[in-house]
N, C-alpha and C. Protein backbone atom coordinates (compact mmCIF):
# COMPACT_ATOMS: atom_id res chain seq x y z
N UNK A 1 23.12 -30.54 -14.39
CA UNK A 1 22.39 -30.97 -13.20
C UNK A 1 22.78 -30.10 -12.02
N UNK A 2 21.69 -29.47 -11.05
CA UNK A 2 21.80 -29.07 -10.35
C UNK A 2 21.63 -29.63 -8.96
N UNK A 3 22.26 -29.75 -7.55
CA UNK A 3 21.42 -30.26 -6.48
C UNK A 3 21.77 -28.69 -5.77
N UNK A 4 20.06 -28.73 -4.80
CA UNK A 4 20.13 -27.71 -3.93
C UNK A 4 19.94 -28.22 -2.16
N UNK A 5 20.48 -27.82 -1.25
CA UNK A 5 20.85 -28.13 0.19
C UNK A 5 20.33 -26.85 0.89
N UNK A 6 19.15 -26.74 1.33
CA UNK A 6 19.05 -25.54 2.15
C UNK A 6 19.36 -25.90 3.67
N UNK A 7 19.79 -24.68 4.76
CA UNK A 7 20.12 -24.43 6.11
C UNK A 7 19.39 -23.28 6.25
N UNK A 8 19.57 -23.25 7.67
CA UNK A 8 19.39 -22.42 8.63
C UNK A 8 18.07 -21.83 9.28
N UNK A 9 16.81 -23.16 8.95
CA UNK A 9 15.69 -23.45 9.85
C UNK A 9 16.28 -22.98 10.97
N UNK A 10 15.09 -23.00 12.09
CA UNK A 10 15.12 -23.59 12.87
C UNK A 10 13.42 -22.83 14.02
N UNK A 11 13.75 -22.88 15.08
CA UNK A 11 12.54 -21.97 15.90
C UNK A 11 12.80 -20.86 16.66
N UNK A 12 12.23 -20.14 15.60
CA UNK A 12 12.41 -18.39 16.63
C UNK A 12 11.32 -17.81 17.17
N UNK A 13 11.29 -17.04 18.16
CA UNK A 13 10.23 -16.27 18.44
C UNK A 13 9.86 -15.32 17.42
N UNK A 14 8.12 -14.64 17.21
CA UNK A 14 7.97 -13.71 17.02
C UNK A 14 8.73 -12.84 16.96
N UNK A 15 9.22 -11.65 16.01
CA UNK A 15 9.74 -10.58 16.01
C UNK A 15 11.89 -11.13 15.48
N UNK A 16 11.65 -12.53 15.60
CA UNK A 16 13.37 -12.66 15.51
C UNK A 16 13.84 -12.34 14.62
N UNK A 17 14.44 -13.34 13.96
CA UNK A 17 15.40 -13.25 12.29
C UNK A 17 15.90 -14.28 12.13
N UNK A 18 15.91 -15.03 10.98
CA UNK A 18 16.65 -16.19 10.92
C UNK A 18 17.18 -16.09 9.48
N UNK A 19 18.36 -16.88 8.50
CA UNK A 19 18.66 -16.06 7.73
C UNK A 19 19.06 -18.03 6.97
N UNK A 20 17.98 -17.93 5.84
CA UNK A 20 18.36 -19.39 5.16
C UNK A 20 19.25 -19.24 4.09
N UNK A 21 19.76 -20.27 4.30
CA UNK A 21 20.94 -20.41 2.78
C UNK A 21 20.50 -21.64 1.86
N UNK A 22 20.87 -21.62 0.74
CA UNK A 22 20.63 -22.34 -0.41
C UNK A 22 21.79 -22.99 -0.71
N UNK A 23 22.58 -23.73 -0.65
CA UNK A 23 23.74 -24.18 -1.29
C UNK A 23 24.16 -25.43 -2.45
N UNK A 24 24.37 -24.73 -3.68
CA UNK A 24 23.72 -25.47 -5.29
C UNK A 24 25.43 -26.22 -5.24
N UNK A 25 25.32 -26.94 -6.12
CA UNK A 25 26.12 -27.74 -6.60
C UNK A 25 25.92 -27.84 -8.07
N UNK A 26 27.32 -27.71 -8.56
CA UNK A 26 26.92 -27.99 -10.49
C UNK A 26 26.95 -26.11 -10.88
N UNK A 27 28.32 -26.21 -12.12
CA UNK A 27 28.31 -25.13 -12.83
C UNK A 27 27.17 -24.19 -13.07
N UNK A 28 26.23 -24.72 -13.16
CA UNK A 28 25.43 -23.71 -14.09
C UNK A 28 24.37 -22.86 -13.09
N UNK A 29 24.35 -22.91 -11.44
CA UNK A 29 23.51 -22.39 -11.27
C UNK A 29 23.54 -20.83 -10.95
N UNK A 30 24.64 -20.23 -11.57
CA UNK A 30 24.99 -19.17 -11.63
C UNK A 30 23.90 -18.50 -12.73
N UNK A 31 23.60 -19.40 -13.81
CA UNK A 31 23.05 -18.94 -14.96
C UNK A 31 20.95 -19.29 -14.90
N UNK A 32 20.89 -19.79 -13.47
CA UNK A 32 19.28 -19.81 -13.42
C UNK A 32 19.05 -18.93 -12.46
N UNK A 33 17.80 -18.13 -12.49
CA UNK A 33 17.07 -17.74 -11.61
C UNK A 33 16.99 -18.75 -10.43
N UNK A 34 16.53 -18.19 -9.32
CA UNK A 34 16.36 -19.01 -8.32
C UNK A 34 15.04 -18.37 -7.26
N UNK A 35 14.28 -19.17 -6.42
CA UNK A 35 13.42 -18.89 -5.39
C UNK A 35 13.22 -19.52 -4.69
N UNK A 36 12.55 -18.85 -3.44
CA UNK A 36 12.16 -19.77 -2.40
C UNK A 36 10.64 -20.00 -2.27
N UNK A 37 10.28 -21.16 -2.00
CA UNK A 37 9.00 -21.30 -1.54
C UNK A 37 8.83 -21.73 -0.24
N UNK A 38 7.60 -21.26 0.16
CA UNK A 38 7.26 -22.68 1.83
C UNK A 38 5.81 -23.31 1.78
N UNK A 39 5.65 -24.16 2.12
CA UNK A 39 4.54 -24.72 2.78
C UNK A 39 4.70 -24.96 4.15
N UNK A 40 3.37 -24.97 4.51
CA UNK A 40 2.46 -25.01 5.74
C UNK A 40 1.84 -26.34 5.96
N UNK A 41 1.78 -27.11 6.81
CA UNK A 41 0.81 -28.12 7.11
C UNK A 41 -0.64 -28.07 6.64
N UNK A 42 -0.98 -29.23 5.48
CA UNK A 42 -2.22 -28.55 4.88
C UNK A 42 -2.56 -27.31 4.14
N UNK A 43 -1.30 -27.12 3.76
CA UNK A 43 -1.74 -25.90 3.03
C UNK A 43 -1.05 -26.13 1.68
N UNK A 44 -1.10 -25.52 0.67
CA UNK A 44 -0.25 -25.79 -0.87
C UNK A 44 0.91 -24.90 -0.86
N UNK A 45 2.16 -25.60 -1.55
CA UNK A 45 3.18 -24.94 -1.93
C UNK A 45 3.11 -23.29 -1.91
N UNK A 46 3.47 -22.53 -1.45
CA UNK A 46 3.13 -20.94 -1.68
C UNK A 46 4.95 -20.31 -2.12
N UNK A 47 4.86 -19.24 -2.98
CA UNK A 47 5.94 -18.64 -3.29
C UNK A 47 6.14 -17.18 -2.07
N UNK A 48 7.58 -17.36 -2.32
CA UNK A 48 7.73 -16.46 -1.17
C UNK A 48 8.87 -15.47 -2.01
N UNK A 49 9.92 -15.78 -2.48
CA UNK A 49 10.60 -14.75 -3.16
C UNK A 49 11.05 -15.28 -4.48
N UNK A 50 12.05 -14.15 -5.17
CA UNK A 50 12.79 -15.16 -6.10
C UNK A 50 13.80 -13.90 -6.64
N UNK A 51 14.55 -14.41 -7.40
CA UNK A 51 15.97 -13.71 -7.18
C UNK A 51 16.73 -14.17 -9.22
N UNK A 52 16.59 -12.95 -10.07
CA UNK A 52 16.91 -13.76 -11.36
C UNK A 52 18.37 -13.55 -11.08
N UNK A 53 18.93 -14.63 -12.61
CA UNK A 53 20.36 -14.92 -12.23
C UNK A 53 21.48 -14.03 -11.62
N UNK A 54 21.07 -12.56 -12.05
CA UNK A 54 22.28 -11.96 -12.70
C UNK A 54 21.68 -11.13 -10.60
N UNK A 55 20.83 -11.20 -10.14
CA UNK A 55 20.89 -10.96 -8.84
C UNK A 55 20.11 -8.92 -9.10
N UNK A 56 20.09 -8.52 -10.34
CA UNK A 56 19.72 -7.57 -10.47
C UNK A 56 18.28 -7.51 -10.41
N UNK A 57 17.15 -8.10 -10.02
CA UNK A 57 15.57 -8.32 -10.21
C UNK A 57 15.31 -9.18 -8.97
N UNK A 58 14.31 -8.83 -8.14
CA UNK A 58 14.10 -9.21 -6.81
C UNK A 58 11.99 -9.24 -6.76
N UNK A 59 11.98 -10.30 -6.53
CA UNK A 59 10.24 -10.74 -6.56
C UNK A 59 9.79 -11.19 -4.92
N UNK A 60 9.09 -10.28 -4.76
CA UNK A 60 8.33 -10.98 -3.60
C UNK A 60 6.85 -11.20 -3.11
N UNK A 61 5.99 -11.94 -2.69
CA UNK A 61 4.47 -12.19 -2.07
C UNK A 61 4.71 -10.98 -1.19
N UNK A 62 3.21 -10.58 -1.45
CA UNK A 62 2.65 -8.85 -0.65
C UNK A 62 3.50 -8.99 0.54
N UNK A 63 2.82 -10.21 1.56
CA UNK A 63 2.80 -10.35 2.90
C UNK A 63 4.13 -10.70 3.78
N UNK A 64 5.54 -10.75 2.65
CA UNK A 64 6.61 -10.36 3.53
C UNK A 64 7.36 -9.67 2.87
N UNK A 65 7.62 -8.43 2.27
CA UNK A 65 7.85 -7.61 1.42
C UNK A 65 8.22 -6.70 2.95
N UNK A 66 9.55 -6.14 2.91
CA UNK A 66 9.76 -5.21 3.71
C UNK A 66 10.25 -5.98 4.98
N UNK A 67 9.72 -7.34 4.82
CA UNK A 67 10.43 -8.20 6.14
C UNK A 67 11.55 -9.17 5.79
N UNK A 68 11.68 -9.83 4.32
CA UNK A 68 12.10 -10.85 4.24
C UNK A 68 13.30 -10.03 2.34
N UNK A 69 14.43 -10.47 2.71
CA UNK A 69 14.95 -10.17 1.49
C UNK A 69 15.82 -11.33 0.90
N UNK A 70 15.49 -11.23 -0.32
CA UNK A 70 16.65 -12.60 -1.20
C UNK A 70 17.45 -11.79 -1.46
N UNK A 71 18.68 -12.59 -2.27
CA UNK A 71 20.23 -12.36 -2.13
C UNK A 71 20.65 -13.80 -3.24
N UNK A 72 21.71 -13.57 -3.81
CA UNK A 72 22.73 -14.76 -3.99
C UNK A 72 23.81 -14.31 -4.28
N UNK A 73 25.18 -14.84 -4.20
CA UNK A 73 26.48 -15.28 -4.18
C UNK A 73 26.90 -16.10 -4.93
N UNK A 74 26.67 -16.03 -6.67
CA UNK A 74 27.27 -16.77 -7.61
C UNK A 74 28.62 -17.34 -7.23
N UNK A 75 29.45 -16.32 -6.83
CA UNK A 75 30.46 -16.98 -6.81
C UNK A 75 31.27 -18.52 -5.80
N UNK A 76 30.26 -18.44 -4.88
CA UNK A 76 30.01 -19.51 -4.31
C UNK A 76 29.03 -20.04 -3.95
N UNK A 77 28.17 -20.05 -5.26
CA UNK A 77 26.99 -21.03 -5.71
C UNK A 77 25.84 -21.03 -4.41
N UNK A 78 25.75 -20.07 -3.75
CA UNK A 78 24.54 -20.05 -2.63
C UNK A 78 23.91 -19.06 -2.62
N UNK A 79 22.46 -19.31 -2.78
CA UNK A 79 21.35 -17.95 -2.53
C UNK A 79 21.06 -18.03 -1.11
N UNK A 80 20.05 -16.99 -0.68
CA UNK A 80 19.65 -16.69 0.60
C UNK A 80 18.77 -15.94 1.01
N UNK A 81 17.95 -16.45 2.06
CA UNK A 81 16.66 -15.54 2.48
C UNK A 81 16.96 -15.33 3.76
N UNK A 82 16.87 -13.63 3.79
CA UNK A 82 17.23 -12.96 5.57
C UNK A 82 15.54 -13.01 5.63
N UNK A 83 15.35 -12.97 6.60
CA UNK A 83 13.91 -13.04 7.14
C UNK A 83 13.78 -12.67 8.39
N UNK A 84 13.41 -11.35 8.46
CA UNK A 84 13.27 -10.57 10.06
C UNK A 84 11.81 -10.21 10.07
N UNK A 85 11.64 -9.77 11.45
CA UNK A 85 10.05 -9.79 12.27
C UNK A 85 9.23 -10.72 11.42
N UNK A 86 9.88 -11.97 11.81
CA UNK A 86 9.22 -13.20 12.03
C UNK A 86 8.09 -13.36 12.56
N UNK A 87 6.85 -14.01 11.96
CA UNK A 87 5.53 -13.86 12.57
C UNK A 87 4.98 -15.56 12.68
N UNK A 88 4.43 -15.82 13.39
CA UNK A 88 4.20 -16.80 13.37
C UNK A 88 3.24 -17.37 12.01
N UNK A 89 2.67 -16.63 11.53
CA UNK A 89 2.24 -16.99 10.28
C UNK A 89 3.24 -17.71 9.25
N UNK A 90 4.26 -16.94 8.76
CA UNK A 90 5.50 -17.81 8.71
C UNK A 90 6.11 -18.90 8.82
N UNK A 91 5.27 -19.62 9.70
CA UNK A 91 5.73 -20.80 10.15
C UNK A 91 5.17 -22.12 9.15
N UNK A 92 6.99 -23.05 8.19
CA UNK A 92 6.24 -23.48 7.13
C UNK A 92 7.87 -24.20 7.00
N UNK A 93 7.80 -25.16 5.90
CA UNK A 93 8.97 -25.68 5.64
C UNK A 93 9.35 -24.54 4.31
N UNK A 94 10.69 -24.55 4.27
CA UNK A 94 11.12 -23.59 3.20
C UNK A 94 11.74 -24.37 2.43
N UNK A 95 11.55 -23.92 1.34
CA UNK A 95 12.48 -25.09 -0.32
C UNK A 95 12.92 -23.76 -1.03
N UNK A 96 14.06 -24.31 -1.26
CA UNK A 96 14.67 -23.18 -2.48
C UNK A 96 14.60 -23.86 -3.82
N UNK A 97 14.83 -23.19 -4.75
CA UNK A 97 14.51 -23.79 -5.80
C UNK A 97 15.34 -23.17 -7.40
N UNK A 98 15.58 -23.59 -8.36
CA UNK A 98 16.61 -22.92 -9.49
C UNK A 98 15.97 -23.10 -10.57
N UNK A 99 16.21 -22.61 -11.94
CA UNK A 99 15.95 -22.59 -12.83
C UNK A 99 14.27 -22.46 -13.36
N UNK A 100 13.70 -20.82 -13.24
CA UNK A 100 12.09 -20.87 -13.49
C UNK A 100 12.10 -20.45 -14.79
N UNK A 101 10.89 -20.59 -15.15
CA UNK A 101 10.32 -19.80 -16.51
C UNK A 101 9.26 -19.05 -15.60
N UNK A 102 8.49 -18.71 -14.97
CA UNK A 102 7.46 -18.37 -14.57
C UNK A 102 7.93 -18.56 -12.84
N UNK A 103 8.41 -17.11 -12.26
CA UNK A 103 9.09 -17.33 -10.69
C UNK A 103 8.25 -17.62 -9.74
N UNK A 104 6.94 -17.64 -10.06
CA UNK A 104 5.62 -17.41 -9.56
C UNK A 104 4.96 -18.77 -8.93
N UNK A 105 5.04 -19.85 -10.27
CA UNK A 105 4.92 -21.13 -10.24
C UNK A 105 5.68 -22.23 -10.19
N UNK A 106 5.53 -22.99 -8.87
CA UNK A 106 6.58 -24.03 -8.80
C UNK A 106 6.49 -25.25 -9.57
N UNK A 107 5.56 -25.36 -10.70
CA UNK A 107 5.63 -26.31 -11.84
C UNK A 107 6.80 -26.27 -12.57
N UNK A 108 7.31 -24.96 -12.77
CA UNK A 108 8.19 -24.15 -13.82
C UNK A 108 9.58 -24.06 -13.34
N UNK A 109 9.87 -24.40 -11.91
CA UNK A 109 11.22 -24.82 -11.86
C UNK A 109 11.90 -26.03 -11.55
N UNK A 110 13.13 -26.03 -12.22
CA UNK A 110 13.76 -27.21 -12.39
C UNK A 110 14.63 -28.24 -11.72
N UNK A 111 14.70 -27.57 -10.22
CA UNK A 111 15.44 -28.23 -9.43
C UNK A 111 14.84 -27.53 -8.08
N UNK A 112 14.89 -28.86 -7.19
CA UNK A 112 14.34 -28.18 -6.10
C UNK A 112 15.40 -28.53 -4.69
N UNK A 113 15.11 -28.79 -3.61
CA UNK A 113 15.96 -28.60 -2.43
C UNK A 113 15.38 -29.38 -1.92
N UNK A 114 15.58 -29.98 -0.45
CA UNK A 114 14.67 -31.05 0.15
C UNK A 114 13.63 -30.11 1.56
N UNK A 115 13.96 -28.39 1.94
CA UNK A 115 13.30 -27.93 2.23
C UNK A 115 14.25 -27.86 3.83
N UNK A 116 13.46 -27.16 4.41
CA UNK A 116 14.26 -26.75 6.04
C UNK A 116 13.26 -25.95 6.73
N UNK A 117 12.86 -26.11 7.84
CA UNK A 117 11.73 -26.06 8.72
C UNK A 117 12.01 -24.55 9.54
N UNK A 118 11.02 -24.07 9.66
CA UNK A 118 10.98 -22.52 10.15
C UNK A 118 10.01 -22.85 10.91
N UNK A 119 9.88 -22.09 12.37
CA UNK A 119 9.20 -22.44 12.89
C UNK A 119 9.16 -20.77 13.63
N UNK A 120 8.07 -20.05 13.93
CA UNK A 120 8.19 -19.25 14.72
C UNK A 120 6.82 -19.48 15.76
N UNK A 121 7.47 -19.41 17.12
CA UNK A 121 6.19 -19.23 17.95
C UNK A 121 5.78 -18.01 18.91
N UNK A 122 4.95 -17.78 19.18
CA UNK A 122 4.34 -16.58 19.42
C UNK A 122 3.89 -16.00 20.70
């Protein structure tokens, strides 16, 4: 069993950086892939990165590629999304998430986070 705790929402301007952490609990999440997703008000779950176990393979959506990078820290069980030139489009609750078969679809993973609010205004 895994639980996941994300930080480091919060509201930035356009152009900022804000940098979320994931923090897992339980042996094994060294040994799952992991990603982040966000939603938007009214809008559906969307994938944003994802990061396989071993930290060597890095996935990201077109539209923050070059702005936003994953990361994790097996050794103390926390992944992480830096996220610079922040756009207000962006603006969405973020969930991290562990164990995919398919990094793409959030049907396919097995533990999720309760999510942490990004807010950028413009």
């Amino acid at each position: 069993q895994v639980q996941l705790e994300e930080s480091g929402g919060g509201l930035v301007q356009a152009g900022g950086s804000l940098r979320l952490s994931c923090a897992a609990s339980g042996r094994t999440f060294s040994s799952y892939g992991m990603g982040w997703f966000r939603q938007a008000p009214g809008k559906e779950r969307e994938f944003v990165a994802a990061i396989s176990w071993t930290g060597a393979s890095t996935y990201y959506i077109d539209s923050v590629k070059g702005r936003f990078t994953i990361s994790r820290d097996n050794a103390v069980n926390t992944g992480y999304l830096q996220m610079n030139s922040l756009e207000p489009e962006d603006t969405a609750v973020y969930y991290c998430a562990a164990k995919w078969s398919d990094y793409r679809n959030p049907r396919t993973y097995g533990y999720w986070g309760q999510g942490t609010q990004v807010t950028v205004s413009s």
